[in-house]
Protein backbone atom coordinates (compact mmCIF):
# COMPACT_ATOMS: atom_id res chain seq x y z
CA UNK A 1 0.00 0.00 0.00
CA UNK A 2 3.14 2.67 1.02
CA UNK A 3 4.53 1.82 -2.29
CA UNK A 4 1.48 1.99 -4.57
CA UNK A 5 1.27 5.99 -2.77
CA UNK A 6 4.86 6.53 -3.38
CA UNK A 7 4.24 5.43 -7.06
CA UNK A 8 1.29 7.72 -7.70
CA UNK A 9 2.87 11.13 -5.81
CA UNK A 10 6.26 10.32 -8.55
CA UNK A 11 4.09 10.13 -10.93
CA UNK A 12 2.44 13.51 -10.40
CA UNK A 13 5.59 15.38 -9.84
CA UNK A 14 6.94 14.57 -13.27
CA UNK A 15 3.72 15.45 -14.91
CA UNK A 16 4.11 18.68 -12.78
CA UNK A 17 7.51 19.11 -13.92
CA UNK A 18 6.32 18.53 -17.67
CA UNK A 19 3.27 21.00 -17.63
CA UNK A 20 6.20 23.31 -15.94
CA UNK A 21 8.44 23.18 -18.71
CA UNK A 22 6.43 23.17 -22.22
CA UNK A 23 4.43 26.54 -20.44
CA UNK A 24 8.52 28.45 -20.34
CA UNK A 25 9.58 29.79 -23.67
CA UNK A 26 12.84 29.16 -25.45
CA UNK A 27 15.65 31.78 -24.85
CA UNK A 28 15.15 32.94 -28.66
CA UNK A 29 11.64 33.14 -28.76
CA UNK A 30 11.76 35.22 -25.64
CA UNK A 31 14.46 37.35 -26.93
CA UNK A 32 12.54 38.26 -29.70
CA UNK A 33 9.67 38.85 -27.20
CA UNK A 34 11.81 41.57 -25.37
CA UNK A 35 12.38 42.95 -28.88
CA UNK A 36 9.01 43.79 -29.59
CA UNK A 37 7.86 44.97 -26.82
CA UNK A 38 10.72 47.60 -26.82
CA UNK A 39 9.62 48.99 -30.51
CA UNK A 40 6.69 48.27 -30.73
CA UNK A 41 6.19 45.51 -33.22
CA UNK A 42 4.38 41.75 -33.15
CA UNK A 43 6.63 39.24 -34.20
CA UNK A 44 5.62 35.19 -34.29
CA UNK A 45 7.88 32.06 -34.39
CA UNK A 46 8.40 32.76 -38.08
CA UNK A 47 9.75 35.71 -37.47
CA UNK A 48 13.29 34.34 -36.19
CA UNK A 49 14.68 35.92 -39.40
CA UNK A 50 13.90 38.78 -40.68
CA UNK A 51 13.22 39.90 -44.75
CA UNK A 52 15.41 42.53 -46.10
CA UNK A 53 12.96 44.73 -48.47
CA UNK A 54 14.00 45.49 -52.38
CA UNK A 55 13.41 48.76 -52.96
CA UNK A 56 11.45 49.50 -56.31
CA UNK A 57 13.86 50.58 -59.45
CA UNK A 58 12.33 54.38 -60.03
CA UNK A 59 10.54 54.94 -63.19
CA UNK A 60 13.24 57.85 -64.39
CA UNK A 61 15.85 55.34 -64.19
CA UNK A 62 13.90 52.85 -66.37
CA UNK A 63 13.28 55.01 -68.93
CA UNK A 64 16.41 57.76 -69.17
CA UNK A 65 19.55 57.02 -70.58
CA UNK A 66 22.85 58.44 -71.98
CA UNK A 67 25.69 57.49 -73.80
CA UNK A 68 28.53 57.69 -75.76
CA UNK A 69 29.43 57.42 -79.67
CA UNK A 70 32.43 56.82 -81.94
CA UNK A 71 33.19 57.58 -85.19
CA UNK A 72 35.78 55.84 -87.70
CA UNK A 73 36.13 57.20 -91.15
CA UNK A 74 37.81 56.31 -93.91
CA UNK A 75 36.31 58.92 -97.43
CA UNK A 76 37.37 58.10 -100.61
CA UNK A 77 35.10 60.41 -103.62
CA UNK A 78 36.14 60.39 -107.27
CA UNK A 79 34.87 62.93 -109.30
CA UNK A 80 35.65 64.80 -113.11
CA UNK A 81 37.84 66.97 -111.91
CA UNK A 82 38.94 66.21 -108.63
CA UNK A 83 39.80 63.03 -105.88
CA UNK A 84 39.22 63.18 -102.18
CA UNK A 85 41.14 61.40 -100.11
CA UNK A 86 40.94 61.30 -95.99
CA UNK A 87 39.74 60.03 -92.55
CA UNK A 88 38.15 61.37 -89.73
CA UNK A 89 37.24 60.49 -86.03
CA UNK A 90 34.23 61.85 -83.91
CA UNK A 91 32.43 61.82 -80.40
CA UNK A 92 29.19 61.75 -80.20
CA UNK A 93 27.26 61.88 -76.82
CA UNK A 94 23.52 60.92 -76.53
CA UNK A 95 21.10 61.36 -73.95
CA UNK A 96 17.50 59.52 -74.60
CA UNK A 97 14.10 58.78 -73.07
CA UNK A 98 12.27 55.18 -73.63
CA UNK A 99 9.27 56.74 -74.68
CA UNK A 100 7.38 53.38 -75.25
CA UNK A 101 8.43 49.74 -75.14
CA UNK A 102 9.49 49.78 -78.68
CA UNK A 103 10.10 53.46 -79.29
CA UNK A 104 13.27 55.57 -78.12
CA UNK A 105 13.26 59.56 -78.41
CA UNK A 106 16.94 60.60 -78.05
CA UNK A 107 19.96 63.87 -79.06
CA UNK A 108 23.25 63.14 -79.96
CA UNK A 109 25.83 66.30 -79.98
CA UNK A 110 29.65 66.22 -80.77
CA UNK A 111 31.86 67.32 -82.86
CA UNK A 112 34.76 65.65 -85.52
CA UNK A 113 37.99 65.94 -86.94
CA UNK A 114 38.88 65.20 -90.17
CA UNK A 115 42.07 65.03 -92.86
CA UNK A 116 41.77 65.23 -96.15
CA UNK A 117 43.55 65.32 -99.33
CA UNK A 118 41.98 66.78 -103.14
CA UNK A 119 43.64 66.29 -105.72
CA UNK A 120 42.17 68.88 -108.44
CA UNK A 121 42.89 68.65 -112.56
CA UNK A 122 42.72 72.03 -113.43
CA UNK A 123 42.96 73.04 -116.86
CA UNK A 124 45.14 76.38 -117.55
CA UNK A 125 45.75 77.53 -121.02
CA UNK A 126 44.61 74.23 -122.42
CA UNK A 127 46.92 73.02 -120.17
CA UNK A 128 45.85 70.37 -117.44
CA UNK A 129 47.66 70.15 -114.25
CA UNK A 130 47.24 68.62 -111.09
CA UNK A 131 47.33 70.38 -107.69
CA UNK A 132 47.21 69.00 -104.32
CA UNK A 133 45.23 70.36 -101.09
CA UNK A 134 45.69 69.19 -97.89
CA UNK A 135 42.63 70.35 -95.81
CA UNK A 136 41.86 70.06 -92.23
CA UNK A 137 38.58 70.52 -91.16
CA UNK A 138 36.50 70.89 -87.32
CA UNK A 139 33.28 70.59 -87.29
CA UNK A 140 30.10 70.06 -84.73
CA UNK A 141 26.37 68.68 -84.88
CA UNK A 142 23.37 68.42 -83.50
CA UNK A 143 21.56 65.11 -83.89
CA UNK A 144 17.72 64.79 -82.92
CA UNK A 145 16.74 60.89 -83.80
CA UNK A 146 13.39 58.76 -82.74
CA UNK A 147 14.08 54.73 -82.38
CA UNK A 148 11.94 52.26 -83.57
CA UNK A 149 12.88 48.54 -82.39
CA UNK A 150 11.71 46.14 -85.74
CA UNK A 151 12.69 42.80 -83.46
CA UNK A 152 14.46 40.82 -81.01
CA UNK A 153 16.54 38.09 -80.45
CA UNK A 154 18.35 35.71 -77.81
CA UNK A 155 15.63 36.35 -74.97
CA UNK A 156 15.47 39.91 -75.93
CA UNK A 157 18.98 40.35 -75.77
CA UNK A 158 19.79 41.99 -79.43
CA UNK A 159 18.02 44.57 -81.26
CA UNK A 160 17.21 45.19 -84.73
CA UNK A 161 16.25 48.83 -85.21
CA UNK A 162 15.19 51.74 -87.47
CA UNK A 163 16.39 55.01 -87.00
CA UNK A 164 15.17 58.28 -88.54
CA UNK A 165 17.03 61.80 -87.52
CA UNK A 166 17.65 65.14 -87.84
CA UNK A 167 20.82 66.52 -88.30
CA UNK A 168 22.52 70.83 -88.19
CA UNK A 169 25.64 71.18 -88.31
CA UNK A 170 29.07 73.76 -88.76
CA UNK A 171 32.15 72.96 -90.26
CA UNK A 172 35.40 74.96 -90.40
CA UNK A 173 37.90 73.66 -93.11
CA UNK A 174 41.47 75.11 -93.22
CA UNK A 175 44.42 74.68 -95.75
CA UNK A 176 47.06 73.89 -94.44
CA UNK A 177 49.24 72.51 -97.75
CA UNK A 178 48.59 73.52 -101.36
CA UNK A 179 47.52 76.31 -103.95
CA UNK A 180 43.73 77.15 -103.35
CA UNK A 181 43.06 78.91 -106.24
CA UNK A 182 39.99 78.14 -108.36
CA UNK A 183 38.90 75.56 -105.94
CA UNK A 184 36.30 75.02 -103.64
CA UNK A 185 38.09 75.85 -100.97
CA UNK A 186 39.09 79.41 -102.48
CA UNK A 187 38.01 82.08 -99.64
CA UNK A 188 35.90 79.07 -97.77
CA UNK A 189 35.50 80.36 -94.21
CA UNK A 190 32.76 78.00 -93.19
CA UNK A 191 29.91 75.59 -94.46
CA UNK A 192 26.51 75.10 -92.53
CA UNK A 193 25.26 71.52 -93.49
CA UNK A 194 22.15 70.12 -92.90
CA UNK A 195 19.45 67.06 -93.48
CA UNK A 196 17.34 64.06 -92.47
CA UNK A 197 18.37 60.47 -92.95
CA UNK A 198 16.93 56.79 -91.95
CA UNK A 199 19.39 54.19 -91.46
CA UNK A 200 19.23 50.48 -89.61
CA UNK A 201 20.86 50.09 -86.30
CA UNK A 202 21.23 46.48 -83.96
CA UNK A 203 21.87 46.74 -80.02
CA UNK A 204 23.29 44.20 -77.89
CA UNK A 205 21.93 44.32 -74.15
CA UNK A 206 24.71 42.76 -71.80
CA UNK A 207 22.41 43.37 -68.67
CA UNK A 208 20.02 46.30 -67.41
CA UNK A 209 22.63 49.02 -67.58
CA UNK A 210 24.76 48.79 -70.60
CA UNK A 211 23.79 48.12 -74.49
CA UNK A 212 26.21 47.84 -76.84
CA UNK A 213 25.34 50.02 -80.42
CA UNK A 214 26.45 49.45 -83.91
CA UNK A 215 25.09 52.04 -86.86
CA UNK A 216 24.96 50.98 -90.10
CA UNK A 217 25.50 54.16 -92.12
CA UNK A 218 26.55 52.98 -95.40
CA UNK A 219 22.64 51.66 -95.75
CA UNK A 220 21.15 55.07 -94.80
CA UNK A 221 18.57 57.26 -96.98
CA UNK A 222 18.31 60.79 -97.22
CA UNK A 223 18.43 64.68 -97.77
CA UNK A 224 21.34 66.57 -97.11
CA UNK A 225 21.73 70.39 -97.76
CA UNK A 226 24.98 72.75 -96.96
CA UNK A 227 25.71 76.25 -97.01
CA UNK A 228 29.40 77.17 -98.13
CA UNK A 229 29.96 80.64 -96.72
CA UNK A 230 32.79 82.56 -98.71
CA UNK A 231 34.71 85.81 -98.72
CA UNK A 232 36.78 87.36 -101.52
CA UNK A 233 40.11 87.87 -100.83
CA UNK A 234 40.67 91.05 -102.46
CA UNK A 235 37.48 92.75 -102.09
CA UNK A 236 36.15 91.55 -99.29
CA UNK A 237 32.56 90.73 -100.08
CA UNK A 238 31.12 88.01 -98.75
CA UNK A 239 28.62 85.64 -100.66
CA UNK A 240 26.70 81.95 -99.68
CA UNK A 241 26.12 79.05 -101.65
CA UNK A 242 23.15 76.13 -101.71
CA UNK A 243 23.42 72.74 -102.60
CA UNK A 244 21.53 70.01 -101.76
CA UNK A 245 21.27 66.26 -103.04
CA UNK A 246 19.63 62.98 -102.15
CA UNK A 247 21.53 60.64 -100.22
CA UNK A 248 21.57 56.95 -101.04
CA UNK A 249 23.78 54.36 -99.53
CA UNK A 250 25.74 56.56 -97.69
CA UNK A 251 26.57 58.63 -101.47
CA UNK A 252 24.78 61.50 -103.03
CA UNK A 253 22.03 60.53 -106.04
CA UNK A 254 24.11 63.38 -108.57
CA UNK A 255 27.14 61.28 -108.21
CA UNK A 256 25.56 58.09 -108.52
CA UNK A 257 23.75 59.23 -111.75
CA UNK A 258 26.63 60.84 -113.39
CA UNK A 259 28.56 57.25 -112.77
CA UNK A 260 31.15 59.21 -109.71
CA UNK A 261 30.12 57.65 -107.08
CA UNK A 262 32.20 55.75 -104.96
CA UNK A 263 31.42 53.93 -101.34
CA UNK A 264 32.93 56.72 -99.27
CA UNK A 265 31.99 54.76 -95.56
CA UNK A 266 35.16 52.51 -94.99
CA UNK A 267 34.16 52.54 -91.70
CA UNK A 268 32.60 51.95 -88.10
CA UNK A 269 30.40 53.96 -85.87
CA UNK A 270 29.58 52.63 -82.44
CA UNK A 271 28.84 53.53 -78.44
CA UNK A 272 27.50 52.15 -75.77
CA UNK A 273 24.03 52.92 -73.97
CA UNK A 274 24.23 53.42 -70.18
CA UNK A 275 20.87 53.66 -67.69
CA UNK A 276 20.79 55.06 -64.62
């Protein structure tokens, strides 16, 4: 009988002890306890670790961009009376706004230098000689362009685009080798050229904030006009000329027709697109 009573009072103490211990908390879960009541906050056991929150990529930075563009020139013209050869390098930086999904609004602005060489047959008391003019030549323009993307490739990765732009310009060409006499360049002091043109262009998207561009020039179509401001040497007046052609394959239509033309665009523009 003592025994059977010693059983059953064991037997409620480790129940007790039991009941005792599942109603304390674990020293994490009560940490976490004394951490919320100190701000504020209601945390649960799924809690123990806390989410770090992305913050939202603003809209500005989705849409604006900028960049940066080179140009590589090689020009090579045969004409009648005359041969141009030369190169030329340029900068051109952009800034541009993703107006749609498939439609870019951008302006490009920069400025080139170029090198060049005419060689002019000049015929002087039925006599034809050949003269040499070495001309170097600054210049800067203004480039307003809207983007259309035709298609994509590899997950959206490449681009295949059509361009259309707007172009103003100044140029400022200077002789620094040669007899200018009864050339073009006789009492040149500068040229304002001008024009529209529509030309194919393919992007490469390595992630979210940089797209690599190549132009493709030499397939471009357009209107170009330029100004050629002169002044006379001896008595000072100063007069303008107009031209103005179409532009087809990189080469003006008069040339083409009048069999002159030659590929002038051994060459490469590029840049690269940066977001925000």
């Amino acid at each position: 009988m003592k025994s059977a009573i010693r059983l059953c009072v064991l037997i409620t103490a480790f129940m007790l002890c039991v009941a005792s211990l599942k109603a304390q908390e674990d020293p994490f879960t009560a940490g976490l306890g004394a951490i919320a009541k100190v701000t504020g906050e209601t945390h649960t056991a799924t809690d123990s670790v806390a989410e770090v929150p992305v913050k939202p990529i603003p809209v500005w930075k989705k849409k604006l961009y900028y960049g940066y563009n080179f140009d590589v020139y090689y020009h090579h013209d045969s004409r009648s009376n005359r041969k141009e050869n030369g190169w030329s390098i340029a900068l051109e930086p952009e800034i541009g706004w993703k107006l749609k999904e498939r439609v870019y609004l951008g302006l490009r602005f920069g400025g080139s230098y170029a090198n060049m060489v005419t060689t002019y047959d000049i015929n002087l008391l039925d006599t034809t000689y050949s003269t040499d003019l070495r001309i170097h030549q600054g210049s800067w323009e203004v480039t307003p362009y809207v983007r259309y993307r035709m298609k994509t490739l590899f997950d959206g990765k490449l681009g295949i685009w059509m361009e259309a732009h707007l172009y103003t310009g100044m140029e400022f060409p200077r002789v620094s080798d040669g007899e200018i006499h009864g050339t073009d360049y006789d009492g040149l002091r500068y040229s304002i050229t001008y024009g529209f043109q529509i030309s194919p262009l393919i992007t490469y998207r390595f992630n979210r904030k940089s797209t690599f561009q190549i132009f493709f020039s030499i397939l471009s179509l357009g209107y170009s006009g330029t100004t050629f401001c002169y002044k006379d040497s001896e008595t000072g007046h100063k007069y303008k000329e107009y031209t103005n052609d179409v532009i087809i394959f990189s080469g003006k239509l008069s040339n083409m027709l009048a069999n002159q033309f030659t590929p002038g665009l051994y060459g490469l523009k590029f840049g690269v697109q940066k977001n925000f």
